[in-house]
PDB file of N, CA and C in Angstrom:
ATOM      1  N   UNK A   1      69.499  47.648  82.854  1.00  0.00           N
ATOM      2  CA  UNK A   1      68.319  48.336  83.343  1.00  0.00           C
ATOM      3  C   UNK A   1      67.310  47.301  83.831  1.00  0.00           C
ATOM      4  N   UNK A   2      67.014  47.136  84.570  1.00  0.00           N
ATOM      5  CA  UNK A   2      65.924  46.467  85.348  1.00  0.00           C
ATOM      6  C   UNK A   2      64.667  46.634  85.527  1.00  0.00           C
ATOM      7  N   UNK A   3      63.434  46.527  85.292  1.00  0.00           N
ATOM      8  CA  UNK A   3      61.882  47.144  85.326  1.00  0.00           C
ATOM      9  C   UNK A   3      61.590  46.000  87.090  1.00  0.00           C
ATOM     10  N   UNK A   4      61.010  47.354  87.160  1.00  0.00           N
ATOM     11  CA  UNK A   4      60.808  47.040  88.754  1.00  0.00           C
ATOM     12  C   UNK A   4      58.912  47.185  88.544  1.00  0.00           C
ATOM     13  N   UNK A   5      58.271  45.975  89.022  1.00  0.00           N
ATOM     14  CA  UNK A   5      56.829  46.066  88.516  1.00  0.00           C
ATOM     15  C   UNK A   5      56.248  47.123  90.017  1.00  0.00           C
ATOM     16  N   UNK A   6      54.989  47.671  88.792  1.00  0.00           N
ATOM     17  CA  UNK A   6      54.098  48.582  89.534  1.00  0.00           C
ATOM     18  C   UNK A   6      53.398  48.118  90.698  1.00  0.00           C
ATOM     19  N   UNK A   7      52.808  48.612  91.433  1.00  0.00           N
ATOM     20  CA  UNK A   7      51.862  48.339  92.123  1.00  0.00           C
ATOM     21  C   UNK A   7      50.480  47.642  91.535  1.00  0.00           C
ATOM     22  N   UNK A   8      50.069  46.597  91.495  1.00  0.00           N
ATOM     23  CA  UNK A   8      48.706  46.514  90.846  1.00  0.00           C
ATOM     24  C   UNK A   8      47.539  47.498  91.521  1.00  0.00           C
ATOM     25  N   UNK A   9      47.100  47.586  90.392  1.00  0.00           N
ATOM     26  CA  UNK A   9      46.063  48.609  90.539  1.00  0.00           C
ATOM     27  C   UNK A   9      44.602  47.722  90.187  1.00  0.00           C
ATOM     28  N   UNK A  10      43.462  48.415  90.920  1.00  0.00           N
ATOM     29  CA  UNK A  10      41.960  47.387  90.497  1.00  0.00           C
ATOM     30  C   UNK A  10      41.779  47.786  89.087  1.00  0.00           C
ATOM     31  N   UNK A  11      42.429  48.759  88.118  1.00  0.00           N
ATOM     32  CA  UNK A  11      41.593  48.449  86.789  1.00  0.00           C
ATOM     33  C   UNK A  11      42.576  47.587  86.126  1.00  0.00           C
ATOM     34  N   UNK A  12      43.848  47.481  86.846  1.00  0.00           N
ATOM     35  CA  UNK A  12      44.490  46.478  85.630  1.00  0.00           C
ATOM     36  C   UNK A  12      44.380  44.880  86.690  1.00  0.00           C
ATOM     37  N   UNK A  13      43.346  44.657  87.188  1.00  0.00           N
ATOM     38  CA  UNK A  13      43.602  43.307  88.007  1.00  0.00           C
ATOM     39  C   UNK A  13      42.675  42.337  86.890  1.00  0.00           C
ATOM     40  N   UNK A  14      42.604  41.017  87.037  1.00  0.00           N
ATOM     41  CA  UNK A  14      41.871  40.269  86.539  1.00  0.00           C
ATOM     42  C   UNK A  14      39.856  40.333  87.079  1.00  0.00           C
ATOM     43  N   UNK A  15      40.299  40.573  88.196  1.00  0.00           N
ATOM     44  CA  UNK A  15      38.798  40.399  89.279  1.00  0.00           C
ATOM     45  C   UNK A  15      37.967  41.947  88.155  1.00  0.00           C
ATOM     46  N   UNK A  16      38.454  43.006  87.901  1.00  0.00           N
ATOM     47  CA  UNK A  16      37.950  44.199  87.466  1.00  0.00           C
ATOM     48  C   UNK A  16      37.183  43.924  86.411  1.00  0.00           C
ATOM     49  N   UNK A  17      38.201  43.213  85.441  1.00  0.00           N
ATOM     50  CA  UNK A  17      37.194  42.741  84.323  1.00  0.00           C
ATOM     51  C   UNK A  17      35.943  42.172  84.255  1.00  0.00           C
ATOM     52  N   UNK A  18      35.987  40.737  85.489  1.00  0.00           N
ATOM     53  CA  UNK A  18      35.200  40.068  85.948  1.00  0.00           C
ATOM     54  C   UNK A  18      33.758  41.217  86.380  1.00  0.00           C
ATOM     55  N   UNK A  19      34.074  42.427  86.657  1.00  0.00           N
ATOM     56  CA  UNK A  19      32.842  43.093  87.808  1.00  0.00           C
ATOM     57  C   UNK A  19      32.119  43.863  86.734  1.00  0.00           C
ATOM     58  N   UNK A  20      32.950  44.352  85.272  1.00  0.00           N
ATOM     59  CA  UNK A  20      32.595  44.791  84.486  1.00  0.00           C
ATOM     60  C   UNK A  20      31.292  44.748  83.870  1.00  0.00           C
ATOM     61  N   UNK A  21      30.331  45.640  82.982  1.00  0.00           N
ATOM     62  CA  UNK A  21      29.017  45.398  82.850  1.00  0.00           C
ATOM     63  C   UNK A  21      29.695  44.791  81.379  1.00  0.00           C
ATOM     64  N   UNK A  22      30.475  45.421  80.868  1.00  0.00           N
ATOM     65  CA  UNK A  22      31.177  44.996  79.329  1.00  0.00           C
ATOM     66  C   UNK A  22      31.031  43.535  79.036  1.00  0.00           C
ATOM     67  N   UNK A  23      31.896  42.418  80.619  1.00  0.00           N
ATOM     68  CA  UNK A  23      31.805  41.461  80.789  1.00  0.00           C
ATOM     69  C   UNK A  23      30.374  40.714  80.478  1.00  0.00           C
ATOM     70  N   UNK A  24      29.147  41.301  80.403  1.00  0.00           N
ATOM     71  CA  UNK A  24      28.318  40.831  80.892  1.00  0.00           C
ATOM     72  C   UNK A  24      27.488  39.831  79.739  1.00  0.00           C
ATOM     73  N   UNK A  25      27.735  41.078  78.152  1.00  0.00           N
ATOM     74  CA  UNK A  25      27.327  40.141  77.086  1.00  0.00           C
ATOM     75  C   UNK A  25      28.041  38.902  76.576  1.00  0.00           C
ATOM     76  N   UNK A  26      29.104  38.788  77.468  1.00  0.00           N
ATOM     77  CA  UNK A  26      30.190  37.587  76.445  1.00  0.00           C
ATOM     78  C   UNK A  26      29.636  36.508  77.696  1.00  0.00           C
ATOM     79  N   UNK A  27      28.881  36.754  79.198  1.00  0.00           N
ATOM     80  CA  UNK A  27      28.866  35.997  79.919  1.00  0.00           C
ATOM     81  C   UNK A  27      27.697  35.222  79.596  1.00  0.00           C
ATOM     82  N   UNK A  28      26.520  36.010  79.378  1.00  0.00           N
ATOM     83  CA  UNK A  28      25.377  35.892  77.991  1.00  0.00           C
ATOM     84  C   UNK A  28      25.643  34.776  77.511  1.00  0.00           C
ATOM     85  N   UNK A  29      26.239  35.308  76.216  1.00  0.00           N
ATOM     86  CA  UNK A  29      26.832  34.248  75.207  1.00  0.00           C
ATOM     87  C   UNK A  29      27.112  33.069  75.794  1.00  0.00           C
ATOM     88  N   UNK A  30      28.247  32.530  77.229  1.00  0.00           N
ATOM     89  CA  UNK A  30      28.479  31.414  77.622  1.00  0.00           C
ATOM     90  C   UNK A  30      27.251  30.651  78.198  1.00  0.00           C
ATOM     91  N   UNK A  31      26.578  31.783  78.722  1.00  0.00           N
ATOM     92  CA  UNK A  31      25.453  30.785  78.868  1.00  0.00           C
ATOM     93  C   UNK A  31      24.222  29.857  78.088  1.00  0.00           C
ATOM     94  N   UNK A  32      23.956  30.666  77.169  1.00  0.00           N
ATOM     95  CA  UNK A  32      23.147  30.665  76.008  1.00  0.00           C
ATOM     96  C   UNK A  32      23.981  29.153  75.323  1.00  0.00           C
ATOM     97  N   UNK A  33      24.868  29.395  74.904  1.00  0.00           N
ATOM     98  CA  UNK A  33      25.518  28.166  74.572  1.00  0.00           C
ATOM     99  C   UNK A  33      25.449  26.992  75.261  1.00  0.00           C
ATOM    100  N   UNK A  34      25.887  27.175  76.743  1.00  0.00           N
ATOM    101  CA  UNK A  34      26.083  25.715  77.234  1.00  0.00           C
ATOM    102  C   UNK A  34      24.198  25.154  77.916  1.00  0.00           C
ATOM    103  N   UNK A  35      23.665  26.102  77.758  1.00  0.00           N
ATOM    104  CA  UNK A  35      22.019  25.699  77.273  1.00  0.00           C
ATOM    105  C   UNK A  35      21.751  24.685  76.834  1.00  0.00           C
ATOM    106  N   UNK A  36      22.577  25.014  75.420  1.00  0.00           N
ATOM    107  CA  UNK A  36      21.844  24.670  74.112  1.00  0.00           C
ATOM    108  C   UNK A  36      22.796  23.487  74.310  1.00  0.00           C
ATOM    109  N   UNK A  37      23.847  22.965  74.380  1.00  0.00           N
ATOM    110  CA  UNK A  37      24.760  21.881  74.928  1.00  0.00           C
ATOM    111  C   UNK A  37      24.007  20.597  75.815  1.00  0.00           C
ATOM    112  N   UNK A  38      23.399  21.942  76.653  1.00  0.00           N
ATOM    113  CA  UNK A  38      23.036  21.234  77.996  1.00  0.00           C
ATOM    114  C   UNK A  38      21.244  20.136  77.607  1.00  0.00           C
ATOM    115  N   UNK A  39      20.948  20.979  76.564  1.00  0.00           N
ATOM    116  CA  UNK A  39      19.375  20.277  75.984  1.00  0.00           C
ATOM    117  C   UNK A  39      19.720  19.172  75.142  1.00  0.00           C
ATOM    118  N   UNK A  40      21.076  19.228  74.322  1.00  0.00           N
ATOM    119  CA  UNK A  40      21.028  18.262  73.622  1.00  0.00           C
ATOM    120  C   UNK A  40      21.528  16.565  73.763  1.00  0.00           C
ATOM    121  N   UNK A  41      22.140  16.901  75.523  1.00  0.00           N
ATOM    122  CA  UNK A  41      22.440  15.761  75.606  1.00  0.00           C
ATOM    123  C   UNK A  41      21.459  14.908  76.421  1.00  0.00           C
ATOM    124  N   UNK A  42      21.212  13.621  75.824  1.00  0.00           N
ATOM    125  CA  UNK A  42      20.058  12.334  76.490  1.00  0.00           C
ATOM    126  C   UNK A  42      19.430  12.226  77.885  1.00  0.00           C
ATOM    127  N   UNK A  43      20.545  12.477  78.319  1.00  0.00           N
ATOM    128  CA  UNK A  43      20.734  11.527  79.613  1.00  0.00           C
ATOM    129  C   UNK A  43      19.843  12.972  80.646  1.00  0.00           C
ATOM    130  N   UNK A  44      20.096  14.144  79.958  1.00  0.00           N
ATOM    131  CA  UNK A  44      19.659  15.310  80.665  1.00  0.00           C
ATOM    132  C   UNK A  44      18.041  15.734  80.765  1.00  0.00           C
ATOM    133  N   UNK A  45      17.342  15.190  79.238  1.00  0.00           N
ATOM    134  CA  UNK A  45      16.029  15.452  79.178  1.00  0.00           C
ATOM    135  C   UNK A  45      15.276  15.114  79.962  1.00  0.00           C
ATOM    136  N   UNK A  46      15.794  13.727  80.873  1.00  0.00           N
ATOM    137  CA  UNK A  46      14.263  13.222  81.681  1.00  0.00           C
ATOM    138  C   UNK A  46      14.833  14.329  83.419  1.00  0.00           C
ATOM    139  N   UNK A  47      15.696  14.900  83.224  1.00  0.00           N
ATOM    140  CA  UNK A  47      15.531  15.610  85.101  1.00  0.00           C
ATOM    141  C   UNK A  47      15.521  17.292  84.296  1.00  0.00           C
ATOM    142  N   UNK A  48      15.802  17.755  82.693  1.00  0.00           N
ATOM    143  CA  UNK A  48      15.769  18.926  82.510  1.00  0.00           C
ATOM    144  C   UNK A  48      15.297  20.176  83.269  1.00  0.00           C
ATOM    145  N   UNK A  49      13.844  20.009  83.251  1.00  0.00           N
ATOM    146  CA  UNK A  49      12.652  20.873  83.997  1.00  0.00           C
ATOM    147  C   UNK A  49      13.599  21.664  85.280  1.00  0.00           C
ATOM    148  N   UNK A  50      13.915  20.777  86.171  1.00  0.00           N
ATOM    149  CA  UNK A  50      14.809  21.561  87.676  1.00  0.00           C
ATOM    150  C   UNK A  50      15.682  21.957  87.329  1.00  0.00           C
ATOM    151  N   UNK A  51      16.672  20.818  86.700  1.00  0.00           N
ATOM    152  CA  UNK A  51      18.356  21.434  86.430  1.00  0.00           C
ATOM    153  C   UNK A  51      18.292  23.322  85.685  1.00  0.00           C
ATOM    154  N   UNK A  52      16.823  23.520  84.551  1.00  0.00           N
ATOM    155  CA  UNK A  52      16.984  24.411  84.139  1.00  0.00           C
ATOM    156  C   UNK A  52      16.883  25.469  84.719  1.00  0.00           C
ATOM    157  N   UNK A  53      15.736  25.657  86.099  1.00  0.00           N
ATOM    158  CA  UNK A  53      15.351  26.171  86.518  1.00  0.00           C
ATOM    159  C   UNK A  53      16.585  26.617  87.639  1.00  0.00           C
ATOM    160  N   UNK A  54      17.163  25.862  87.726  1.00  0.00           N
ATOM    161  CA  UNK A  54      18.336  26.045  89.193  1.00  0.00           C
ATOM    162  C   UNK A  54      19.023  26.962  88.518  1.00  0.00           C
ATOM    163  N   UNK A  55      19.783  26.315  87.189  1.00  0.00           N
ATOM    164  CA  UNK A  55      20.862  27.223  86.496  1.00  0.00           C
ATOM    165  C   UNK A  55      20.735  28.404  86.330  1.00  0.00           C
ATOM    166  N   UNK A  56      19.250  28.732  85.744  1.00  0.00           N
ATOM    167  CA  UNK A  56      18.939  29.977  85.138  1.00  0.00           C
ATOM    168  C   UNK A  56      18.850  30.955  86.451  1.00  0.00           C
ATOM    169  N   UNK A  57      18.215  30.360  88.009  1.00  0.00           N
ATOM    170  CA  UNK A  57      18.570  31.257  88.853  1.00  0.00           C
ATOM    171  C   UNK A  57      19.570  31.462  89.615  1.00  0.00           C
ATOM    172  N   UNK A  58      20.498  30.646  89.303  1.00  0.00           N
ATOM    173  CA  UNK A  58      21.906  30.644  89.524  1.00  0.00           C
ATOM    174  C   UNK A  58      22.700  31.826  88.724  1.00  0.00           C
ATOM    175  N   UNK A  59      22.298  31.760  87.670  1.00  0.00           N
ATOM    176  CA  UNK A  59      22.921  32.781  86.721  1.00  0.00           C
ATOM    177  C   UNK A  59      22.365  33.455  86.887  1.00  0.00           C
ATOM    178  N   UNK A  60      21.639  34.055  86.865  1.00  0.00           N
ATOM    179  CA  UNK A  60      20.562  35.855  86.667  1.00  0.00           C
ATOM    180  C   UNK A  60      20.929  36.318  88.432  1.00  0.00           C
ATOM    181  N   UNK A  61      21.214  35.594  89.404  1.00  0.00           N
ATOM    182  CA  UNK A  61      21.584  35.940  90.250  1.00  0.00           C
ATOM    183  C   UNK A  61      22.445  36.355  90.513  1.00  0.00           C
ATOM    184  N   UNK A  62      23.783  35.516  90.022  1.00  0.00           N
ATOM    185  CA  UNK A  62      25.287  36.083  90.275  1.00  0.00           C
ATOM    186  C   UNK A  62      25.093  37.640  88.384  1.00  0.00           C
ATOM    187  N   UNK A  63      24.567  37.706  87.778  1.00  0.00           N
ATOM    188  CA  UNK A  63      24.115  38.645  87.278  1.00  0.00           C
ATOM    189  C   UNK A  63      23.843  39.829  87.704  1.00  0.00           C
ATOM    190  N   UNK A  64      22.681  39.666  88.603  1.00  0.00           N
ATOM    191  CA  UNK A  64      22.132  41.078  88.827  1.00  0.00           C
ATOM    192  C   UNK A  64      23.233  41.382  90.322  1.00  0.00           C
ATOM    193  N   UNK A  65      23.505  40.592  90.497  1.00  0.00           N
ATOM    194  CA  UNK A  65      24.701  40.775  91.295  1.00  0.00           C
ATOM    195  C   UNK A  65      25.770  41.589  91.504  1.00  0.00           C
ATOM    196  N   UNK A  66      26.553  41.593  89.985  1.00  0.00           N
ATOM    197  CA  UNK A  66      27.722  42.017  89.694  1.00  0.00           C
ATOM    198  C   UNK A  66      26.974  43.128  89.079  1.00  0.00           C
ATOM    199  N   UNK A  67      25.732  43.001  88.156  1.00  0.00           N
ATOM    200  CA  UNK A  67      25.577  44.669  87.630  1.00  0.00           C
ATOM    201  C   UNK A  67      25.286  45.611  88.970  1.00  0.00           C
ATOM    202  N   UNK A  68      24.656  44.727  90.172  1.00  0.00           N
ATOM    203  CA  UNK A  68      24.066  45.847  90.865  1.00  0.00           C
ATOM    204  C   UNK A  68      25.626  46.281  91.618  1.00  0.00           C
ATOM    205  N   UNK A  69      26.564  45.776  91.662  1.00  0.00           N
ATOM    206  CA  UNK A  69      27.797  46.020  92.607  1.00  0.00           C
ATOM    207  C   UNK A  69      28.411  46.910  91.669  1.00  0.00           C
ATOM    208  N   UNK A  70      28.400  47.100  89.972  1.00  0.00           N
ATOM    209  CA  UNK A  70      28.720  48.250  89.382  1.00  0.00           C
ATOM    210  C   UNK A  70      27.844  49.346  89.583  1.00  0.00           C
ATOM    211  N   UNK A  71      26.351  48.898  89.043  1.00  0.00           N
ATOM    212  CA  UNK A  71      25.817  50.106  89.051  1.00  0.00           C
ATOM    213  C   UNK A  71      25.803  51.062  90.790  1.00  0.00           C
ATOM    214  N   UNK A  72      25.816  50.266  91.873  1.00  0.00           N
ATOM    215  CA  UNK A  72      25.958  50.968  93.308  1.00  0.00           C
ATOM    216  C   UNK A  72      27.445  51.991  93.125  1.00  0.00           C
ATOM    217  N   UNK A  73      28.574  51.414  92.333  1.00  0.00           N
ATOM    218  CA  UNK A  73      30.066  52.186  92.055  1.00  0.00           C
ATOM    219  C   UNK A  73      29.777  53.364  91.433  1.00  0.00           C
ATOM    220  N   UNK A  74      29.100  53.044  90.191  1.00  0.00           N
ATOM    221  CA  UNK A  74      28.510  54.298  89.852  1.00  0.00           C
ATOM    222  C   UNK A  74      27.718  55.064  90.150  1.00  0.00           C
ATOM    223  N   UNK A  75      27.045  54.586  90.832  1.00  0.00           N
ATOM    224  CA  UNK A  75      26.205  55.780  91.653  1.00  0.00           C
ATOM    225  C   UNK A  75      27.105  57.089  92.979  1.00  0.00           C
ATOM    226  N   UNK A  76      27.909  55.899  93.098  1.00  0.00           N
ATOM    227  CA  UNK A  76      28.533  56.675  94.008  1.00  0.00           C
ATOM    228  C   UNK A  76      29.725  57.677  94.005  1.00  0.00           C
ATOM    229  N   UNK A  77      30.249  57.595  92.332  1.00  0.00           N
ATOM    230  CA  UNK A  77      30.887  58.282  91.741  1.00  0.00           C
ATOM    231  C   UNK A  77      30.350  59.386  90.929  1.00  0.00           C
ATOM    232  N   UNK A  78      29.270  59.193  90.906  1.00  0.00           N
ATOM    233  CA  UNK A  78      28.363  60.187  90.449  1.00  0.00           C
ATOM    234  C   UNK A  78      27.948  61.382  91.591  1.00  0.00           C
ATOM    235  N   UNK A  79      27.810  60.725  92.806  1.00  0.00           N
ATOM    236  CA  UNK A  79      27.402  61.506  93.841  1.00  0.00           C
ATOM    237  C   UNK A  79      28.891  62.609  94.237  1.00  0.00           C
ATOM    238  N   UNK A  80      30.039  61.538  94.182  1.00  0.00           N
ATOM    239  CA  UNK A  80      31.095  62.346  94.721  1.00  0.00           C
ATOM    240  C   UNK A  80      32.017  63.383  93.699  1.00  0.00           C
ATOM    241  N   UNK A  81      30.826  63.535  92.474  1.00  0.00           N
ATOM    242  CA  UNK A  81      31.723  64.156  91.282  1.00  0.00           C
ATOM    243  C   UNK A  81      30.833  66.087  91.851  1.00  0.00           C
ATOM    244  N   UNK A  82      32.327  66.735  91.621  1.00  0.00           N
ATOM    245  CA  UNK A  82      31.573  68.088  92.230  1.00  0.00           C
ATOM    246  C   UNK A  82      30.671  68.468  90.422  1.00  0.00           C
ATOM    247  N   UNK A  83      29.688  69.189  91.526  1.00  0.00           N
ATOM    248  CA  UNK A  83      28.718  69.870  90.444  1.00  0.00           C
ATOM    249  C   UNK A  83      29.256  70.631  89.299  1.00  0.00           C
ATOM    250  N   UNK A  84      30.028  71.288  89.400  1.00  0.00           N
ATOM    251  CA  UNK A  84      30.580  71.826  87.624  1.00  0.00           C
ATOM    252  C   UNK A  84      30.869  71.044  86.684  1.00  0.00           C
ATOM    253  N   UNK A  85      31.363  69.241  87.351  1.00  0.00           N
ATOM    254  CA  UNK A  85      31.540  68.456  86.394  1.00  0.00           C
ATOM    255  C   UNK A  85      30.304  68.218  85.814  1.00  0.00           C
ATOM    256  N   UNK A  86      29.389  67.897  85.866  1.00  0.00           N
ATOM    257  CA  UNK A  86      28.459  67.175  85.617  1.00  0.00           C
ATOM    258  C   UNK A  86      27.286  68.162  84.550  1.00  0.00           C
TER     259      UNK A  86
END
């Protein structure tokens, strides 16, 4: 017997997880950490001030990013759900 693979589908892809809001507290967490990484080493304190400032809008960007590219999915699944569902 032979298993012949499925078609991938977007909820079982890797990228899905990635777009996920679920994703979002463990992405949190990585950041918060490499922060606290990022303050404790020497060589970083005397340029800190910018580097922090870049990162943090580096991150909150690709952030509101991915929530706003879910929350727009959901909106729009909301719109196309007929009225008895809802």
């Amino acid at each position: 017997m032979r298993l012949i693979p499925r078609a991938a589908s977007p909820r079982h892809s890797v990228l899905y997880f990635y777009f996920t809001i679920d994703f979002l507290p463990f992405l949190f967490a990585i950041f918060r950490q490499l922060l606290h990484i990022l303050l404790l080493l020497p060589s970083v304190q005397d340029w800190q001030g910018s580097l922090l400032r870049y990162i943090v809008h580096v991150f909150y960007s690709v952030v509101f990013t991915l929530t706003w590219r879910r929350l727009e999915f959901l909106d729009t699944l909301i719109f196309l759900t007929p009225s008895f569902l809802t």
